[in-house]
C-alpha atoms as a PDB file:
ATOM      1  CA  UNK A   1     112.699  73.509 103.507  1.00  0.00           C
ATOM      2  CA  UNK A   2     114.347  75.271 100.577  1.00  0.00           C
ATOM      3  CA  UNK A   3     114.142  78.848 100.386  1.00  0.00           C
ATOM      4  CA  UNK A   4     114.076  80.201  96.855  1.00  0.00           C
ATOM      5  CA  UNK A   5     116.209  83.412  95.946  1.00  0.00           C
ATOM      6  CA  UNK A   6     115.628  83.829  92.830  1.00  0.00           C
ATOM      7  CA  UNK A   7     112.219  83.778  90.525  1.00  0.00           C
ATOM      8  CA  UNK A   8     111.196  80.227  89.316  1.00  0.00           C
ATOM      9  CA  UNK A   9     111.794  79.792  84.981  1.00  0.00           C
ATOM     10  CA  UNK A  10     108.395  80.662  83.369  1.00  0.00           C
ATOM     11  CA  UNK A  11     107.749  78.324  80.011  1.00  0.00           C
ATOM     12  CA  UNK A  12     108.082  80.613  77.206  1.00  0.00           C
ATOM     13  CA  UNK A  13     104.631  80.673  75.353  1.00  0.00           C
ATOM     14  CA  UNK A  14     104.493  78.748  72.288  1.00  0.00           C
ATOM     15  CA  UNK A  15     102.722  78.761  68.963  1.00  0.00           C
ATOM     16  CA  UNK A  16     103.863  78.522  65.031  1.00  0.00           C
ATOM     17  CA  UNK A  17     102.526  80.240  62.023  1.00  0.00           C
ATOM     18  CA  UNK A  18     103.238  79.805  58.539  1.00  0.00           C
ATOM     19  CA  UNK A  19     105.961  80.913  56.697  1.00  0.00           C
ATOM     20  CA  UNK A  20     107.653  80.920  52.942  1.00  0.00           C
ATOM     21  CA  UNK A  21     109.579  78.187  53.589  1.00  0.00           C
ATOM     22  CA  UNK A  22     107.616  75.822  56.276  1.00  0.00           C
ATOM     23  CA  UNK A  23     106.506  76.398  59.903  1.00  0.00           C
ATOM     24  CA  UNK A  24     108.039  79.222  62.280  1.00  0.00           C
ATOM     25  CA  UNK A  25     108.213  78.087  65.649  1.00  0.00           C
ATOM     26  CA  UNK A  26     107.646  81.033  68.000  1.00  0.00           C
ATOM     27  CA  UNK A  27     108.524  81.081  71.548  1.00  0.00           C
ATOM     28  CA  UNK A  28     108.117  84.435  73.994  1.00  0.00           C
ATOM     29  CA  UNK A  29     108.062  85.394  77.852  1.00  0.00           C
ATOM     30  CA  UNK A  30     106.899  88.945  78.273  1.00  0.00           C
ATOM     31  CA  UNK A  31     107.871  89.172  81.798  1.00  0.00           C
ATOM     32  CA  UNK A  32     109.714  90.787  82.768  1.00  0.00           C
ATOM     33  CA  UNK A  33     111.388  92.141  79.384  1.00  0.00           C
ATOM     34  CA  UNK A  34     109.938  91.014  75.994  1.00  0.00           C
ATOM     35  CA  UNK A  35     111.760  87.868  75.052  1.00  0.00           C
ATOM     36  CA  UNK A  36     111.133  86.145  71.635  1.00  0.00           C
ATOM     37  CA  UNK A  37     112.554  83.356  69.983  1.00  0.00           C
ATOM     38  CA  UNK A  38     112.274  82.340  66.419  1.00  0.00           C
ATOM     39  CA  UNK A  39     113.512  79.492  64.270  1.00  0.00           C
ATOM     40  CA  UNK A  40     111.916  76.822  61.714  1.00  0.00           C
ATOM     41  CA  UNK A  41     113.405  74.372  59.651  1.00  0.00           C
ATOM     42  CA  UNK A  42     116.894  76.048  57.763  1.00  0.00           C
ATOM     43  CA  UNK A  43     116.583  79.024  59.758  1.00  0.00           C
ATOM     44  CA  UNK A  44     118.948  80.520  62.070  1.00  0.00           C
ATOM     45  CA  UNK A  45     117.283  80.429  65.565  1.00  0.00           C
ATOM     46  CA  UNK A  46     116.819  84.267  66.100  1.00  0.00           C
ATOM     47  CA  UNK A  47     116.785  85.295  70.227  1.00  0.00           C
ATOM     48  CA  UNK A  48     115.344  89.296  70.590  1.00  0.00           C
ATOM     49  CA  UNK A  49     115.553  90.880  73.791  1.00  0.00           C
ATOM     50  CA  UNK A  50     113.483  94.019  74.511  1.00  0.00           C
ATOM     51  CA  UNK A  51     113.609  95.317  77.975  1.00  0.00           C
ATOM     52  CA  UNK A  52     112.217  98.860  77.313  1.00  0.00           C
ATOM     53  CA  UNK A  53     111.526 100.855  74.073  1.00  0.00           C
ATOM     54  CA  UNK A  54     114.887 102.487  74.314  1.00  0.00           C
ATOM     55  CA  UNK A  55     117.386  99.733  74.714  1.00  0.00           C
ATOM     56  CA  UNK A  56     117.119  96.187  73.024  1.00  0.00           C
ATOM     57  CA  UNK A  57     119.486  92.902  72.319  1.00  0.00           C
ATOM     58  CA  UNK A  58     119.644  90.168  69.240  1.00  0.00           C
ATOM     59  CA  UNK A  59     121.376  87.046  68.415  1.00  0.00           C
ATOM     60  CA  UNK A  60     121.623  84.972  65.488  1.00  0.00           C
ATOM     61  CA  UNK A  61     122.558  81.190  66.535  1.00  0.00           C
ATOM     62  CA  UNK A  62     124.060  82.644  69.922  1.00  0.00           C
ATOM     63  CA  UNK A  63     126.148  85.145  68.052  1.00  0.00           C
ATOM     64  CA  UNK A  64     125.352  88.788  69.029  1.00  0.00           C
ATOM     65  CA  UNK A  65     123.306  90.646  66.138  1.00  0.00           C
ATOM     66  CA  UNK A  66     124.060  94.720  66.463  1.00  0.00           C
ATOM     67  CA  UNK A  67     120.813  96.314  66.860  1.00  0.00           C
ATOM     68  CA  UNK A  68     120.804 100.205  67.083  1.00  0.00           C
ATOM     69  CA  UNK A  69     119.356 101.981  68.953  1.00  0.00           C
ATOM     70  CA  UNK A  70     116.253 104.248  67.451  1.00  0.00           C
ATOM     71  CA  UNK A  71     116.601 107.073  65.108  1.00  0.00           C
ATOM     72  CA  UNK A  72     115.471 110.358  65.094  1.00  0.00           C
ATOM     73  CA  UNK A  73     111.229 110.540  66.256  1.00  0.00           C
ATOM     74  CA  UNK A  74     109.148 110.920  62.643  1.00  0.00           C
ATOM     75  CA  UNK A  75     107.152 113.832  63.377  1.00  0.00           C
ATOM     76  CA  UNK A  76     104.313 112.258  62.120  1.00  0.00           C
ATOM     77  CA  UNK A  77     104.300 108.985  64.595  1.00  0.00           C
ATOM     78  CA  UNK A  78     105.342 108.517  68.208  1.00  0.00           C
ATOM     79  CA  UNK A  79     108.146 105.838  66.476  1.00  0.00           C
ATOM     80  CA  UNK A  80     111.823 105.228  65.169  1.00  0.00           C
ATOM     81  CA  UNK A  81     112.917 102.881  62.727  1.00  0.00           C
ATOM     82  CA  UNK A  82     114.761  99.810  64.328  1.00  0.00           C
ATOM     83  CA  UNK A  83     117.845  98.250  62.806  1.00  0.00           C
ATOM     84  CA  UNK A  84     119.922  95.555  62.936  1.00  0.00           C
ATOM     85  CA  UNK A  85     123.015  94.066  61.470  1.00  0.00           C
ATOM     86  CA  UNK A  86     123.340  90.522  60.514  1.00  0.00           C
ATOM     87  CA  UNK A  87     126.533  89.475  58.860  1.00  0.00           C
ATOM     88  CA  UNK A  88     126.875  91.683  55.957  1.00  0.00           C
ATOM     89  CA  UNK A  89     123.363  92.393  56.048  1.00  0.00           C
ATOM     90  CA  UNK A  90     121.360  95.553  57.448  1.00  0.00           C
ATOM     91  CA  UNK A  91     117.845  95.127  58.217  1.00  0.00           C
ATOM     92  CA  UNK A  92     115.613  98.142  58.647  1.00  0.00           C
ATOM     93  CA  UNK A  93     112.099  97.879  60.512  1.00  0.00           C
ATOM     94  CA  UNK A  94     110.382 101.382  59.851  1.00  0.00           C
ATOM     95  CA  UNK A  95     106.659 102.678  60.883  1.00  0.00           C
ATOM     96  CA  UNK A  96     104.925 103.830  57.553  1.00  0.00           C
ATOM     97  CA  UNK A  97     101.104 104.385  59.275  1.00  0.00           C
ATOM     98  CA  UNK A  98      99.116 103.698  62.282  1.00  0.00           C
ATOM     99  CA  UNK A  99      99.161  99.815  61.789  1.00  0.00           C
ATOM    100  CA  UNK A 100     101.961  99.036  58.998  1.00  0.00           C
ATOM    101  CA  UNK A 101     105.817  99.287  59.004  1.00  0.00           C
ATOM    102  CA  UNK A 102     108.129  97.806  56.189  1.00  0.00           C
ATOM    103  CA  UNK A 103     110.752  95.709  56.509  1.00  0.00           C
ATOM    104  CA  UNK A 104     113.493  96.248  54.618  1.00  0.00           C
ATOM    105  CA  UNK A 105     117.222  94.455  54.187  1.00  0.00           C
ATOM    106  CA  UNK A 106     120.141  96.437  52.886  1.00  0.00           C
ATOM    107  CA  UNK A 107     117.334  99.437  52.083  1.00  0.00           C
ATOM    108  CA  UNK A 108     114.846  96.409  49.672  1.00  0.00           C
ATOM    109  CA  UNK A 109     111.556  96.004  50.625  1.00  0.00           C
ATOM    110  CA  UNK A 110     111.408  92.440  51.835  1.00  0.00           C
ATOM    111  CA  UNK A 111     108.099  92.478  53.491  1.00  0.00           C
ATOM    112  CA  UNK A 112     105.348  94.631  54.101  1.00  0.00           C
ATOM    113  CA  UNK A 113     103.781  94.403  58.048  1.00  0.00           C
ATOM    114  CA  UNK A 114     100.393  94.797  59.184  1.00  0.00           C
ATOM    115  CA  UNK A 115      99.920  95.031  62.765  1.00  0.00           C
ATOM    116  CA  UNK A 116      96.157  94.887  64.619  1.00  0.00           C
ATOM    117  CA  UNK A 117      94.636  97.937  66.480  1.00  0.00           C
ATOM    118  CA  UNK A 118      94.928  95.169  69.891  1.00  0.00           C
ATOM    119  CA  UNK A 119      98.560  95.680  69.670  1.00  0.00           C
ATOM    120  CA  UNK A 120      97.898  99.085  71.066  1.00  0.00           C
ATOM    121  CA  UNK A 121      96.343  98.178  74.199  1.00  0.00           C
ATOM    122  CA  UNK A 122      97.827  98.803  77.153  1.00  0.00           C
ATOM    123  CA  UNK A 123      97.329  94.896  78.757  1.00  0.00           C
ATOM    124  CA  UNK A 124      99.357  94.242  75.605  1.00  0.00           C
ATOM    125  CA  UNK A 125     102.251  92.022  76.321  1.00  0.00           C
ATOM    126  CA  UNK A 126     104.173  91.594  72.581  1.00  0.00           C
ATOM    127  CA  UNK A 127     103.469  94.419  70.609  1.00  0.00           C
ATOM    128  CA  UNK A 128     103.709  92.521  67.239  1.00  0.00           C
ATOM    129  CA  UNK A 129     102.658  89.061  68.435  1.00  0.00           C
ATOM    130  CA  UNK A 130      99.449  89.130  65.872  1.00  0.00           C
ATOM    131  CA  UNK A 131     101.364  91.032  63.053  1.00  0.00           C
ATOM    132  CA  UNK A 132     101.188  89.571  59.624  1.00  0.00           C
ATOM    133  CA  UNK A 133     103.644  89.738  57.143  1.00  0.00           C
ATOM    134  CA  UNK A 134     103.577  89.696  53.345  1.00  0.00           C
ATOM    135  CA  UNK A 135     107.126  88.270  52.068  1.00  0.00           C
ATOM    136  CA  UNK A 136     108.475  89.919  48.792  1.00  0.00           C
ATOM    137  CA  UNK A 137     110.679  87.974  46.099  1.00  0.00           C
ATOM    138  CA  UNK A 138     114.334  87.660  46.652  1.00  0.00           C
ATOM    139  CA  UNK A 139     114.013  86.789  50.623  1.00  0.00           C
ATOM    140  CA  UNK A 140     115.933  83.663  52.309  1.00  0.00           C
ATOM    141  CA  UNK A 141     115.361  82.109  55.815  1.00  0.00           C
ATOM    142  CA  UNK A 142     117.120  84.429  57.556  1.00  0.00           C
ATOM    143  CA  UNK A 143     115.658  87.073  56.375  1.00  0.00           C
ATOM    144  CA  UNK A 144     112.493  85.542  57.672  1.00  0.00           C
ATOM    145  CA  UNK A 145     114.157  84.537  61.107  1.00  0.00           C
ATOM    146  CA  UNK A 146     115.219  88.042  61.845  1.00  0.00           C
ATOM    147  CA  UNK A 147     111.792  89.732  60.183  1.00  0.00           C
ATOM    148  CA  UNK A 148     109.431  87.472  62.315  1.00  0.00           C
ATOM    149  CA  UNK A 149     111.911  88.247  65.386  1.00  0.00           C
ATOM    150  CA  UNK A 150     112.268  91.978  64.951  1.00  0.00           C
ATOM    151  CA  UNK A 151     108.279  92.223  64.325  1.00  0.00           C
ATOM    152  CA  UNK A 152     106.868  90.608  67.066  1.00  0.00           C
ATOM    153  CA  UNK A 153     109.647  92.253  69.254  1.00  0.00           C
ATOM    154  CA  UNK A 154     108.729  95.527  68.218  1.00  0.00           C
ATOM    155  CA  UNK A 155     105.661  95.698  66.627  1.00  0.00           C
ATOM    156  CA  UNK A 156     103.786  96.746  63.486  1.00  0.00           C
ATOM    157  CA  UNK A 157     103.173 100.830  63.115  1.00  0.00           C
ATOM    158  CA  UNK A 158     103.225 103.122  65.683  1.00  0.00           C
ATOM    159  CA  UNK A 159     100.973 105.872  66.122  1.00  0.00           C
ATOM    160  CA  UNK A 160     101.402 109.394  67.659  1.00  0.00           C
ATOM    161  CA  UNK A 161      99.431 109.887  71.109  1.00  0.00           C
ATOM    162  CA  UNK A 162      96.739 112.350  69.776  1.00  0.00           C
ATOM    163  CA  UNK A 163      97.126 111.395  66.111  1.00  0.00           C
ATOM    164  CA  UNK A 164      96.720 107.589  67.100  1.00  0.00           C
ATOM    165  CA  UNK A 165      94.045 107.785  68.817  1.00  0.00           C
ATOM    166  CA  UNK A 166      92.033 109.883  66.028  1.00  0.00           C
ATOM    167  CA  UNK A 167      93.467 107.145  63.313  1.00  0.00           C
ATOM    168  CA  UNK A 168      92.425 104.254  65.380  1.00  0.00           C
ATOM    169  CA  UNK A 169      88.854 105.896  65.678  1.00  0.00           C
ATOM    170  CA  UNK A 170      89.028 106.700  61.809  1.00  0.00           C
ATOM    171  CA  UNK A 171      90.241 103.221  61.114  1.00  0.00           C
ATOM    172  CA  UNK A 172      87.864 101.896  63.140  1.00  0.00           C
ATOM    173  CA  UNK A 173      84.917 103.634  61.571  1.00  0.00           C
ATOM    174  CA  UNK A 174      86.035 102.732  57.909  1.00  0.00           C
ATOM    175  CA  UNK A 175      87.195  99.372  58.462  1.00  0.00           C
ATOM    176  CA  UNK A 176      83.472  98.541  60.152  1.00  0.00           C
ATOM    177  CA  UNK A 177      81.996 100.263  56.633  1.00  0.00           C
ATOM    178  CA  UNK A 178      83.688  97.606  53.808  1.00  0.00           C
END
């Protein structure tokens, strides 16, 4: 009888959504750091590794990616702005409200985010996993590659403790009322 030492390979989860330029195949294991994997067809296959909310790793086609780590807190939201460096490229992930961020590459809007008030809950495994994003002109696929990755690593939005809980009730309330 074989004794195992080490834990046994859990499947990454699977699933594909639509993109501007054909299917986005989506892989993640959120145990025990967030891992998420993204490529389609004539994308770079993107690899995000999030083991806390402090530290995180990327590649692009097994190539490290530079991510830094957050800025400054906005005094507004309990967030920082993520960013990464592909190539010559700098792409910017920033919080604008409870449930959006933008995504942004070389300081262009290249996307606008909108998260789901789920992604908040605390049996959440991928923060951004149900985020949907609205692609701007101008945009290639690996700007998509790295936007889906850096997204459903991270999230959509971030909200303060006090302040998100009053916006998620406010949201709640309105969003009910259209």
């Amino acid at each position: 009888m074989s004794v195992r030492s080490k834990r046994p390979p859990i499947p990454m989860e699977a699933r594909t959504t639509d993109g501007p330029f054909g299917p986005v195949h989506i892989r993640h294991d959120p145990w025990p750091a967030i891992v998420v994997q993204v490529q389609g067809a004539g994308m770079p296959t993107v690899r995000v590794a999030v083991p806390d909310r402090e530290h995180a790793a990327m590649t692009v086609n097994g190539q490290r990616a530079p991510l830094s780590s957050p800025g400054r807190w906005r005094l507004r939201r309990k967030s920082r702005t993520r960013h990464a460096t592909v190539g010559n490229r700098g792409y910017a992930l920033t919080p604008t409200g409870l449930r959006t961020s933008l995504l942004l590459r070389d300081g262009v809007p290249i996307a606008d985010v909108l998260g789901t008030l789920a992604a908040y809950s605390p049996l959440r495994d991928l923060p951004g996993n149900d985020a949907r994003l609205v692609w701007h002109g101008g945009i290639d696929p690996t700007d998509v590659a790295v936007g889906q990755a850096m997204v459903i690593g991270f999230g959509a939005g971030a909200p303060g403790a006090l302040l998100g809980t009053i916006h998620a009730l406010l949201d709640m309330c309105f969003t009910s009322v259209r």
